[in-house]
Protein backbone atom coordinates (compact mmCIF):
# COMPACT_ATOMS: atom_id res chain seq x y z
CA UNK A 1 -48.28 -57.55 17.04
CA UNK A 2 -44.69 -57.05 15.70
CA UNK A 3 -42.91 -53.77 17.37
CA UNK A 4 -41.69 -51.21 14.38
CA UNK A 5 -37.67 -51.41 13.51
CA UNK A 6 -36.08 -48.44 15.21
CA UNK A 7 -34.27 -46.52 12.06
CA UNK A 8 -32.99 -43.35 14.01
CA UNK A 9 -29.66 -42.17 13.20
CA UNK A 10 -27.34 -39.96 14.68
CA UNK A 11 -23.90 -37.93 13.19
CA UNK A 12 -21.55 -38.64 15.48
CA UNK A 13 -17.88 -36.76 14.95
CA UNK A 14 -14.71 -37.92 17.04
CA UNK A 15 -13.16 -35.06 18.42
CA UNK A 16 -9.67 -33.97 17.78
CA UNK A 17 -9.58 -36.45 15.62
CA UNK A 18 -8.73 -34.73 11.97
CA UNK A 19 -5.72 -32.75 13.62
CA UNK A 20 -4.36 -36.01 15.66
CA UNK A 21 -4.47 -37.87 11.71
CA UNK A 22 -2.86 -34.36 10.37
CA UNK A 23 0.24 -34.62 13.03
CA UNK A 24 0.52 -38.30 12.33
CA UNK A 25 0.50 -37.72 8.97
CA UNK A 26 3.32 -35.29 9.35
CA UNK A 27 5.15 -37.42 11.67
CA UNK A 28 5.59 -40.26 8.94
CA UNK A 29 6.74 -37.33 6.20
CA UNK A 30 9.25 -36.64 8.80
CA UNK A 31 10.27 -40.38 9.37
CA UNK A 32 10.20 -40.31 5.15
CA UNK A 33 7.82 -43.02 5.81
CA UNK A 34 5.33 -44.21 2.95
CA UNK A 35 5.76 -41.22 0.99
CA UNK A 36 5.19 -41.71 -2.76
CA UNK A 37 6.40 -38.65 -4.28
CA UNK A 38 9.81 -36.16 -3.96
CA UNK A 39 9.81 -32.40 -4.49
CA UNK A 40 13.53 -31.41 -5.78
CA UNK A 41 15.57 -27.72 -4.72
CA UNK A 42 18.96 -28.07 -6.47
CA UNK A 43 20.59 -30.86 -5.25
CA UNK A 44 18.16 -31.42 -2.17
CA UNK A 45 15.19 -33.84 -2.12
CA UNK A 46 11.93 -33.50 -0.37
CA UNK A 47 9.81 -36.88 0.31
CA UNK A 48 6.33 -36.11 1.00
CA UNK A 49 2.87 -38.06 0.36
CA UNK A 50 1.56 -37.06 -3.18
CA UNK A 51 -2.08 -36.46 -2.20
CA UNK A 52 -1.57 -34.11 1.01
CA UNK A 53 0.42 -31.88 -1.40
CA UNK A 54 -1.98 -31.89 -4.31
CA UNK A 55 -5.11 -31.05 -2.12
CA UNK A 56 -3.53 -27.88 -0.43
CA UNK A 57 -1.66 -26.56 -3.88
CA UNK A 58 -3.10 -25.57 -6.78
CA UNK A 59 0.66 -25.60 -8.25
CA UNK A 60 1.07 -29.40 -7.59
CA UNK A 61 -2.46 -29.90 -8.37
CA UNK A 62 -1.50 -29.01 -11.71
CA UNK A 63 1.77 -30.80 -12.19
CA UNK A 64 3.35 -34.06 -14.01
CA UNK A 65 5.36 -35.82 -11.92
CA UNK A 66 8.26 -37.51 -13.66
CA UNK A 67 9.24 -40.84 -12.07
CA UNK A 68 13.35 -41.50 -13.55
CA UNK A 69 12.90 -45.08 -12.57
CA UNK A 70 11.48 -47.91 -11.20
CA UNK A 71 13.21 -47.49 -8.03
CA UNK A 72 12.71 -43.81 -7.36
CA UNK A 73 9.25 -41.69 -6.54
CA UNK A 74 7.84 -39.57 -9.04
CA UNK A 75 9.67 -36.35 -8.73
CA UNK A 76 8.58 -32.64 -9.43
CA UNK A 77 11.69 -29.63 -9.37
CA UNK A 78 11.28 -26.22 -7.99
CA UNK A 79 13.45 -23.33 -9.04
CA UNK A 80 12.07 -20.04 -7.63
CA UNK A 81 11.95 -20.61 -4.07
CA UNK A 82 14.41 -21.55 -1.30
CA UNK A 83 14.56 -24.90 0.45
CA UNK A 84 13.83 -23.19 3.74
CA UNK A 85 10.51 -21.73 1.86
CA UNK A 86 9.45 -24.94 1.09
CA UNK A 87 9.64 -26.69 4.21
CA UNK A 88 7.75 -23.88 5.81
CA UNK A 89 4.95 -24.75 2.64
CA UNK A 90 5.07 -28.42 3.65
CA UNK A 91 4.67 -27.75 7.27
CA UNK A 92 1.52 -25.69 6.76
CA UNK A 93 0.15 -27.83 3.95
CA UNK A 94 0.25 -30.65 6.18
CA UNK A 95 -0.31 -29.05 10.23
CA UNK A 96 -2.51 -26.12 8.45
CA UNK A 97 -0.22 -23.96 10.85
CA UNK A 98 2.99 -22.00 11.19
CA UNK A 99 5.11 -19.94 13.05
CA UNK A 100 5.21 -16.36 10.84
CA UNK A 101 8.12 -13.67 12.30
CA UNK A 102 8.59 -10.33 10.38
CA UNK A 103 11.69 -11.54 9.21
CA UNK A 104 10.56 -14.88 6.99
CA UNK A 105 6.45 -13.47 5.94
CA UNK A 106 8.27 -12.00 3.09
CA UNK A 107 9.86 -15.64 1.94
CA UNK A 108 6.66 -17.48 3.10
CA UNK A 109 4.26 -15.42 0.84
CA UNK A 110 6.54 -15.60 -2.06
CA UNK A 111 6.47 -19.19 -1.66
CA UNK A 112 2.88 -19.43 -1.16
CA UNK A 113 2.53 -17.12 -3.98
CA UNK A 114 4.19 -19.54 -6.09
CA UNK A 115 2.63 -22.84 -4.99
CA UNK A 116 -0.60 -21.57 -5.09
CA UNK A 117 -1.33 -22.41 -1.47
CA UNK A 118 -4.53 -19.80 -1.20
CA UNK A 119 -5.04 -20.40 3.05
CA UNK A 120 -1.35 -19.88 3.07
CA UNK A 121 -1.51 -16.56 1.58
CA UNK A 122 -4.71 -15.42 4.03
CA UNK A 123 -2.97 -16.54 7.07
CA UNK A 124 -0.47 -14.21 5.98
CA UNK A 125 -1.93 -11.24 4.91
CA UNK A 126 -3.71 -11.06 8.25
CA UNK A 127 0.03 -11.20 9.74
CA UNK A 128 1.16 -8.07 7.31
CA UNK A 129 -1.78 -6.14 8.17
CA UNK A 130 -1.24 -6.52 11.96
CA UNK A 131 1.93 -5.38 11.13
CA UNK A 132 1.18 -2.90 8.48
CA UNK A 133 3.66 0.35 8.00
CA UNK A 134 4.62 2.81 5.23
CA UNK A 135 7.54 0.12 4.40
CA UNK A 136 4.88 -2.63 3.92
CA UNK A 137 1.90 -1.52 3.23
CA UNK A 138 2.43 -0.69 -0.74
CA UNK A 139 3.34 -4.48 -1.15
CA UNK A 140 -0.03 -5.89 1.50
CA UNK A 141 -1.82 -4.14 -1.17
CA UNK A 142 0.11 -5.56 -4.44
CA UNK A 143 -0.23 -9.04 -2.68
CA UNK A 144 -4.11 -8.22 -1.91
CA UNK A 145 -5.04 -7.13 -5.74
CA UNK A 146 -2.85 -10.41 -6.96
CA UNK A 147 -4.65 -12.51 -4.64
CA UNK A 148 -7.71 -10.95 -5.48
CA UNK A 149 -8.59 -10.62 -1.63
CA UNK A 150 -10.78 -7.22 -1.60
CA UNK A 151 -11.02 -6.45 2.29
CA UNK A 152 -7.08 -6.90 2.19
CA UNK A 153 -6.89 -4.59 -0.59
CA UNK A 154 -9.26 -2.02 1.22
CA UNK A 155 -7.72 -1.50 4.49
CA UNK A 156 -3.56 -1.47 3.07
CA UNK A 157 -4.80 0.95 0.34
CA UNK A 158 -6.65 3.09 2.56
CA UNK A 159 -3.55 2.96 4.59
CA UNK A 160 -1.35 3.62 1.64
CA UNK A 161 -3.93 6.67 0.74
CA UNK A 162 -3.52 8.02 4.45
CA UNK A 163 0.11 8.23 4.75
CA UNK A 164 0.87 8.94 1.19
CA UNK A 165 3.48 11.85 1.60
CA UNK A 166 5.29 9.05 3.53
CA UNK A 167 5.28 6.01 1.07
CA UNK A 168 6.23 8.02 -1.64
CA UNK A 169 10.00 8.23 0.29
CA UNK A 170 10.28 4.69 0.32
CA UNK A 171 11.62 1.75 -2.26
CA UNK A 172 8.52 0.33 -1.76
CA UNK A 173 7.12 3.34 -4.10
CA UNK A 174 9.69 3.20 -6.29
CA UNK A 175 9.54 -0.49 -6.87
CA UNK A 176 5.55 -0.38 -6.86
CA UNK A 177 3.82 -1.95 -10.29
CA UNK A 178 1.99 0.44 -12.73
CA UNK A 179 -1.86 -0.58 -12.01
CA UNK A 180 -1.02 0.29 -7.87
CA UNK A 181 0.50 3.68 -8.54
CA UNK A 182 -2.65 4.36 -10.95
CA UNK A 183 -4.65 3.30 -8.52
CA UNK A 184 -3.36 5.96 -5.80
CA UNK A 185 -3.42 8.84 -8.37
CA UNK A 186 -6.88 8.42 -9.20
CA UNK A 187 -7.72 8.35 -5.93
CA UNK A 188 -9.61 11.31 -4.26
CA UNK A 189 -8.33 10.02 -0.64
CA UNK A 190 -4.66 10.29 -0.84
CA UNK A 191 -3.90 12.64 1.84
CA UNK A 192 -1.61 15.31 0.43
CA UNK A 193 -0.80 18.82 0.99
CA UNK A 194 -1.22 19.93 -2.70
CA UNK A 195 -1.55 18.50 -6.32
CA UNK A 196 2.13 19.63 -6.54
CA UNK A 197 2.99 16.84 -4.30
CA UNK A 198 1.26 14.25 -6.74
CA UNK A 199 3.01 15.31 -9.69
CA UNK A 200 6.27 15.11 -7.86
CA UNK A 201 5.46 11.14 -6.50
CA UNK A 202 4.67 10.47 -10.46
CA UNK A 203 8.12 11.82 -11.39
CA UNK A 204 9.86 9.83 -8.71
CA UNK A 205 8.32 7.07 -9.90
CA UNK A 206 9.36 7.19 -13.91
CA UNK A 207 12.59 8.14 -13.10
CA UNK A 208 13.42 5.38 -11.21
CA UNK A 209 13.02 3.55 -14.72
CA UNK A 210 12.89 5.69 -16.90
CA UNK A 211 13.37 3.39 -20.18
CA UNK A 212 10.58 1.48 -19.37
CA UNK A 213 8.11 3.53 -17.28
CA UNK A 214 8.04 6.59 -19.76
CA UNK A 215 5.36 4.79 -21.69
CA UNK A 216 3.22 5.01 -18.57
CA UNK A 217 3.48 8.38 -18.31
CA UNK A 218 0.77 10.17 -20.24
CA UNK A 219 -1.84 7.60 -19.15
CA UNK A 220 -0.94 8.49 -15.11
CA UNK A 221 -0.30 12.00 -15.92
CA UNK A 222 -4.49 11.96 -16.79
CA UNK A 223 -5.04 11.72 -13.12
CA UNK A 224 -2.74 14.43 -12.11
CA UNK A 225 -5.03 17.78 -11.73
CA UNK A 226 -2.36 20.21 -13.83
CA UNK A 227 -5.12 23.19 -13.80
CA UNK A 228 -4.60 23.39 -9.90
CA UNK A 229 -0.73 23.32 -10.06
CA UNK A 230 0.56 26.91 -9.52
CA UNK A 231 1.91 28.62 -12.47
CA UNK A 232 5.80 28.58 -11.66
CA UNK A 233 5.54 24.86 -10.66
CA UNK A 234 4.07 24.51 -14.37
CA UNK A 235 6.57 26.32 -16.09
CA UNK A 236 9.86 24.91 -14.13
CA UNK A 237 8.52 21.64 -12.69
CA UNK A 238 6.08 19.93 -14.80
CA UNK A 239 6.89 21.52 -18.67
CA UNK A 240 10.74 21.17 -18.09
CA UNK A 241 9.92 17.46 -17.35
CA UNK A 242 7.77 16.51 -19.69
CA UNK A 243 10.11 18.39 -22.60
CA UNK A 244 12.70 15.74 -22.16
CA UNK A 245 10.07 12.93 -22.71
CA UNK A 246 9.63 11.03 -25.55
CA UNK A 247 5.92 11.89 -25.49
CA UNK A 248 3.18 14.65 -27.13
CA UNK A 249 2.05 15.98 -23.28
CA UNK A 250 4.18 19.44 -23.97
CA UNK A 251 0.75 20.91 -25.43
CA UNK A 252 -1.59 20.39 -22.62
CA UNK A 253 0.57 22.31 -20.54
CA UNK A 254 1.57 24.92 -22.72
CA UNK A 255 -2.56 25.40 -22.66
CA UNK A 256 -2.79 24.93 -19.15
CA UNK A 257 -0.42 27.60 -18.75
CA UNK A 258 -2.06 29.72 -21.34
CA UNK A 259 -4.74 29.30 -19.07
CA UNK A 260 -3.50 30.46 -15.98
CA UNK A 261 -2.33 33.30 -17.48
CA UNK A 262 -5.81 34.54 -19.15
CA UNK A 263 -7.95 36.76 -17.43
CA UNK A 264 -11.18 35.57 -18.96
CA UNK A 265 -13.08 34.37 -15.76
CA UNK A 266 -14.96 31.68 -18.00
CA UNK A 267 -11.40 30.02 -18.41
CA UNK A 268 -10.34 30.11 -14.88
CA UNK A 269 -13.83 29.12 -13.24
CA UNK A 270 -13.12 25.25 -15.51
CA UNK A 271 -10.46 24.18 -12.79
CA UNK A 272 -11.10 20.71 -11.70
CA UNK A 273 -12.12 19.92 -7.79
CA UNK A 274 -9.63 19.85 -5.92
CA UNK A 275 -8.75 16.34 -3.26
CA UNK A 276 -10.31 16.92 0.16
CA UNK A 277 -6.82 16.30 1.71
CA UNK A 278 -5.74 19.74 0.31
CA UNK A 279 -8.77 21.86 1.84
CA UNK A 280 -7.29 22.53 5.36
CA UNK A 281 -8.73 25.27 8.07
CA UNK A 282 -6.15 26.61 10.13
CA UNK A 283 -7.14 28.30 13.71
CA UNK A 284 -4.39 30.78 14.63
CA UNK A 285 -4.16 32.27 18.36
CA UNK A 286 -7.39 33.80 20.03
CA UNK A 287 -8.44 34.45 23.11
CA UNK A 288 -9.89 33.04 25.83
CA UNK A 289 -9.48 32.23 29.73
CA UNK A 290 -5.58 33.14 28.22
CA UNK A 291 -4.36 34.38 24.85
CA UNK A 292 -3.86 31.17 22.60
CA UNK A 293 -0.41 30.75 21.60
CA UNK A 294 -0.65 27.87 19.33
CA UNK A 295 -1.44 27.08 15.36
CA UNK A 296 -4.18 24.06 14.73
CA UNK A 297 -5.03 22.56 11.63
CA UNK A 298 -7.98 20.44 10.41
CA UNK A 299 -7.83 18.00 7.96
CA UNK A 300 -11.58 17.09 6.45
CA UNK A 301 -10.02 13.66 4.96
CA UNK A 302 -9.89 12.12 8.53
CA UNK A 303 -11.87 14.66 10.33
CA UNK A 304 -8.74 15.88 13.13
CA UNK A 305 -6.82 18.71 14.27
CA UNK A 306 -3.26 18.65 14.40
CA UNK A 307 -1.22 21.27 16.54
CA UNK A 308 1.40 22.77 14.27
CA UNK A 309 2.96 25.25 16.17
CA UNK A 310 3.66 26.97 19.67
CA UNK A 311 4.51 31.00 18.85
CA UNK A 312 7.60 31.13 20.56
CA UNK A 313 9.02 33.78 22.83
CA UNK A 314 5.79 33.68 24.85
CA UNK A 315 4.43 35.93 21.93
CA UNK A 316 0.11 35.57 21.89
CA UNK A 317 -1.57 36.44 17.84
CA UNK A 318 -4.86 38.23 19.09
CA UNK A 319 -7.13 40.22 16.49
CA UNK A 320 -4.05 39.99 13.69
CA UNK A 321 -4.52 40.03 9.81
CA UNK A 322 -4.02 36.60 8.45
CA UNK A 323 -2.94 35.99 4.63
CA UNK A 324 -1.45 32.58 3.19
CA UNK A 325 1.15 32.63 0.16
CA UNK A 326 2.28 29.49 -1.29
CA UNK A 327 2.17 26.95 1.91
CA UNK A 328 3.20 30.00 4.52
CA UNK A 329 1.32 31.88 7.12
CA UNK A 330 1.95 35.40 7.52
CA UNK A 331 0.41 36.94 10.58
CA UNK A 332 0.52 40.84 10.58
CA UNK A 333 0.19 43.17 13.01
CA UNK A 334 -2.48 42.59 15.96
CA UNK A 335 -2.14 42.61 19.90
CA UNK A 336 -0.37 40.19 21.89
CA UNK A 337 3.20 40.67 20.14
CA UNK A 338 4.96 43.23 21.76
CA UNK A 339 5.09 45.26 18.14
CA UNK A 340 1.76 45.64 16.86
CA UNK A 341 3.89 45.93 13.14
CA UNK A 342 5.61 42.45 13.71
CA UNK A 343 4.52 39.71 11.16
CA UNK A 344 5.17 36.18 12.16
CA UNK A 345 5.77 33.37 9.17
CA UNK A 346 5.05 29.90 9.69
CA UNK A 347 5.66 27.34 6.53
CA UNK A 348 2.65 24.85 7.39
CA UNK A 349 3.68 22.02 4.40
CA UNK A 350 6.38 20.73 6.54
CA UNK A 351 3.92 18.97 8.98
């Protein structure tokens, strides 16, 4: 009786052996050995093998390459990046690796950006946001949206949103593209003190181009709440600005401010919600084991207390009467102060 044919099979994978042919394959770029096509910076040329290139870039996937002669590789010329940018592409293109520093990220994406290299551009967006601050952050999240990587986006714009009164000081702001500073207006999580504060960021923002960014500025202005803005701030602030624009917002303020001035409790009651960020508790002295001497605040948009001040002078506020006027504290009266007629001002909006 004839035994049966053994047909097993088994997948058998050499180790290592992918990244040994990827450093060989570098190895012979470097020795300019049997590559078949040159990328061109100015005057400097770039041999490198045709098919590595075309697999990791979208750009090269994409373009013609022009051979001059019969003697020469096909050649393809680059214009918006730096030689140094490029070799960093090549390296990664063909090692899938390389060495990012805070100093050259900014060159590498650009140059990633350009080429199209998409692993290129991860690898360094998870760089930026281990090093994310309120000089970066605004351009993680341009980078994210372009890219269209979402859980990029998420994290730098919730950082953005967080430390908003502190990107709006920077050139990052200023220099920020339309569809990211509509993006932080409308949002309910930027963590301000007031809607004042928002209305001041959009002004920053047109006039540091003002000839082209006017047009933007009834669209954004949408997302600023104007009913919530105290009336001086209306009158001085926002209608002096927008009367020197070339724009038709001058009559929604001039009703807004109508508004504000009505007593009819119907009109007043209409005023928008206002962004958790500007809803703060303060808890001022008391009394326990010792009299308190310190000022808290809570913020509901990240659920913490901040200390704000220490009452100097070793002066206690114990059973005091308590009234806030435009961003100050006035504490009246009370025991613990050595004048039960002293009242103490503190100007929270500076923390």
């Amino acid at each position: 009786m004839a035994q049966s044919q053994d047909t097993s099979t088994e997948f058998l994978t050499s180790k290592g052996f992918v990244e040994e042919n990827a450093n060989r394959l570098y190895e012979l770029m470097q020795q300019k050995m049997h590559c078949d096509v040159d990328i061109v910076i100015k005057n400097e040329s770039y041999p490198v093998h045709k098919i590595i290139m075309v697999a990791a870039s979208e750009y090269f996937r994409s373009q013609t390459w022009r051979k001059r002669n019969n003697s020469e590789n096909p050649k393809v010329t680059l214009t918006n990046i730096s030689s140094e940018a490029l070799q960093w592409v090549i390296h990664f293109c063909y090692t899938g690796s390389l060495e990012l520093k805070k100093t050259t990220v900014d060159d590498v994406v650009s140059a990633a950006s350009y080429l199209q290299v998409d692993k290129l551009i991860d690898i360094s967006l998870d760089f930026y946001l281990k090093h994310m601050s309120v000089n970066n952050c605004l351009r993680i999240a341009t980078l994210a949206q372009l890219h269209h990587r979402r859980n990029a986006w998420n994290i730098a714009f919730e950082f953005c949103c967080k430390n908003f009164m502190e990107i709006i000081k920077t050139v990052g702001f200023l220099l920020s593209n339309y569809e990211l500073i509509l993006d932080l207006l409308k949002s309910e999580k930027i963590n301000i003190f007031s809607e004042e504060d928002v209305f001041r960021s959009l002004k920053l923002w047109v006039n540091y181009d003002r000839t082209d960014r006017i047009r933007y500025f009834p669209s954004l202005l949408e997302y600023i709440k104007l009913e919530l803005l105290n009336l001086q701030f209306l009158t001085t602030d926002v209608l002096t600005f927008c009367s020197t624009q070339a724009n038709n917002c001058q009559e929604r303020i001039v009703e807004i401010i109508r508004r504000h001035s009505s007593s009819e409790k119907k009109i007043i009651s209409k005023k928008p919600k206002a962004r958790p960020s500007t809803l703060r508790v303060l808890a001022v002295g008391g009394r326990g084991p010792t009299y308190a001497s310190m000022i808290e605040i809570y913020n509901p948009l990240d659920d913490s207390w901040r200390n704000l001040f220490e009452i100097k002078n070793g002066q206690t506020l114990v059973e005091f009467g308590a009234v806030i006027v435009e961003n100050e504290l006035f504490a009246i009266g009370g025991y613990g102060n050595s004048n039960s007629d002293a009242v103490s001002k503190f100007q929270y909006k500076k923390l």
